[in-house]
N, C-alpha and C. Protein backbone atom coordinates (compact mmCIF):
# COMPACT_ATOMS: atom_id res chain seq x y z
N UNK A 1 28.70 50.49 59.28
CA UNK A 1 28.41 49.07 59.06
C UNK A 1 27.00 48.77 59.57
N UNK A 2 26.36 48.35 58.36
CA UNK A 2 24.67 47.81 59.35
C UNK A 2 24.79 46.50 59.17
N UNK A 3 24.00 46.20 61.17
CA UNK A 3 24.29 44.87 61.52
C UNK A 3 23.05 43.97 61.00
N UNK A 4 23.50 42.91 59.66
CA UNK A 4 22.30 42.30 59.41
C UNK A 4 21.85 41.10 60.60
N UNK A 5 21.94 41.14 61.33
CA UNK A 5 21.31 40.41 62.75
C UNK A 5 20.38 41.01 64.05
N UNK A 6 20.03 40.44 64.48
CA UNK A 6 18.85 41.28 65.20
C UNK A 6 19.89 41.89 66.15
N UNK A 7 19.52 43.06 66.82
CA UNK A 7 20.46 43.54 68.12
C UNK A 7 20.97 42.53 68.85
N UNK A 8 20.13 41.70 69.25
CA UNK A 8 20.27 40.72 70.47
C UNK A 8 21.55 40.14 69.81
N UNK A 9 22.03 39.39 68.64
CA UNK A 9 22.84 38.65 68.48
C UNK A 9 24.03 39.69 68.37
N UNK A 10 23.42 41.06 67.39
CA UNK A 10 25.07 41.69 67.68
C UNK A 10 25.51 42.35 69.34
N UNK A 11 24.82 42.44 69.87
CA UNK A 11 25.07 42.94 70.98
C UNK A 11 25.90 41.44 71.73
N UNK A 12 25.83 40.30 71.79
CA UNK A 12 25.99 39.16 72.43
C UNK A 12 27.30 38.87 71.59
N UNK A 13 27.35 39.53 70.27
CA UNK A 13 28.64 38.71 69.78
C UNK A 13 29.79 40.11 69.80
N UNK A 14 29.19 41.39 70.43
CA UNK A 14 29.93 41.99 70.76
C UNK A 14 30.59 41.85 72.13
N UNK A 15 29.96 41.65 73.08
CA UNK A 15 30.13 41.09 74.04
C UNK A 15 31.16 40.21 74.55
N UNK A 16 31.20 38.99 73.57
CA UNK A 16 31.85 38.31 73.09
C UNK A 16 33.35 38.65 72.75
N UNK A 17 33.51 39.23 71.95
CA UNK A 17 34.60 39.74 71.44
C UNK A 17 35.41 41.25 72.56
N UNK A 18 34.69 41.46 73.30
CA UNK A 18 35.23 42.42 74.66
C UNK A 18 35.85 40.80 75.78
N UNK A 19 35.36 39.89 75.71
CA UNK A 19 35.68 39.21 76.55
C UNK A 19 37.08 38.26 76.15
N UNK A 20 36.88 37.97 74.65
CA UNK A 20 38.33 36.75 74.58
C UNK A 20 39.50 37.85 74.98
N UNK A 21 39.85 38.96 74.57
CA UNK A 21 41.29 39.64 74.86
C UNK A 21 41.15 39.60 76.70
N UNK A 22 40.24 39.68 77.05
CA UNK A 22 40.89 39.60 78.66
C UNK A 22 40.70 37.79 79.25
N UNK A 23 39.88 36.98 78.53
CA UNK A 23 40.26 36.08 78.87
C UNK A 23 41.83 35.24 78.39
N UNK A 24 42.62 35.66 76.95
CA UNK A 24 43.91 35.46 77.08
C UNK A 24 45.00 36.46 77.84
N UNK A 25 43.95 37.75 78.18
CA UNK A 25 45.29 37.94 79.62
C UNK A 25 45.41 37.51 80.72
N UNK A 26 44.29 37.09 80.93
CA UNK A 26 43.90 36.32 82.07
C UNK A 26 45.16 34.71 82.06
N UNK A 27 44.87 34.39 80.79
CA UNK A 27 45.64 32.92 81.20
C UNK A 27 47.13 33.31 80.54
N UNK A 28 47.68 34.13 79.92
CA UNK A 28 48.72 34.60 79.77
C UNK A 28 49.05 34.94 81.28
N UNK A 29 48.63 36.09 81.42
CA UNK A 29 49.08 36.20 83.07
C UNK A 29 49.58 35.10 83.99
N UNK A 30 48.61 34.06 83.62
CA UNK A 30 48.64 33.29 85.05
C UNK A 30 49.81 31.96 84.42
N UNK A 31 50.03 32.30 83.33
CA UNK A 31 51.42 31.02 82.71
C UNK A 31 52.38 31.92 83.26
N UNK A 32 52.77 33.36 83.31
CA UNK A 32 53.32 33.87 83.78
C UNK A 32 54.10 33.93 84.98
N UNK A 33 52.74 33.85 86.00
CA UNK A 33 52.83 33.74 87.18
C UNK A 33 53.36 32.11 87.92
N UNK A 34 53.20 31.44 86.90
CA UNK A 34 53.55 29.76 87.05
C UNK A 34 55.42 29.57 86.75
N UNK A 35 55.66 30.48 85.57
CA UNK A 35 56.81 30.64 85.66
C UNK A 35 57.66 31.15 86.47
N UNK A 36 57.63 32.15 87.22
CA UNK A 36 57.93 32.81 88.60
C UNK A 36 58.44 32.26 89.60
């Protein structure tokens, strides 16, 4: 796949996308922990 965006943006929207799955385990977790 070639990224038609400069590095900077694919690198930032990769970035990006490493971060939402641990930010919904993060708040999954912690509804979790509320239930408890």
């Amino acid at each position: 796949m070639i990224p038609l965006y400069p590095s900077f943006n694919f690198n930032k929207s990769h970035f990006a996308f490493q971060i939402l799955p641990i930010a919904t385990n993060i708040l999954f977790f912690s509804g979790v922990a509320e239930l408890i």
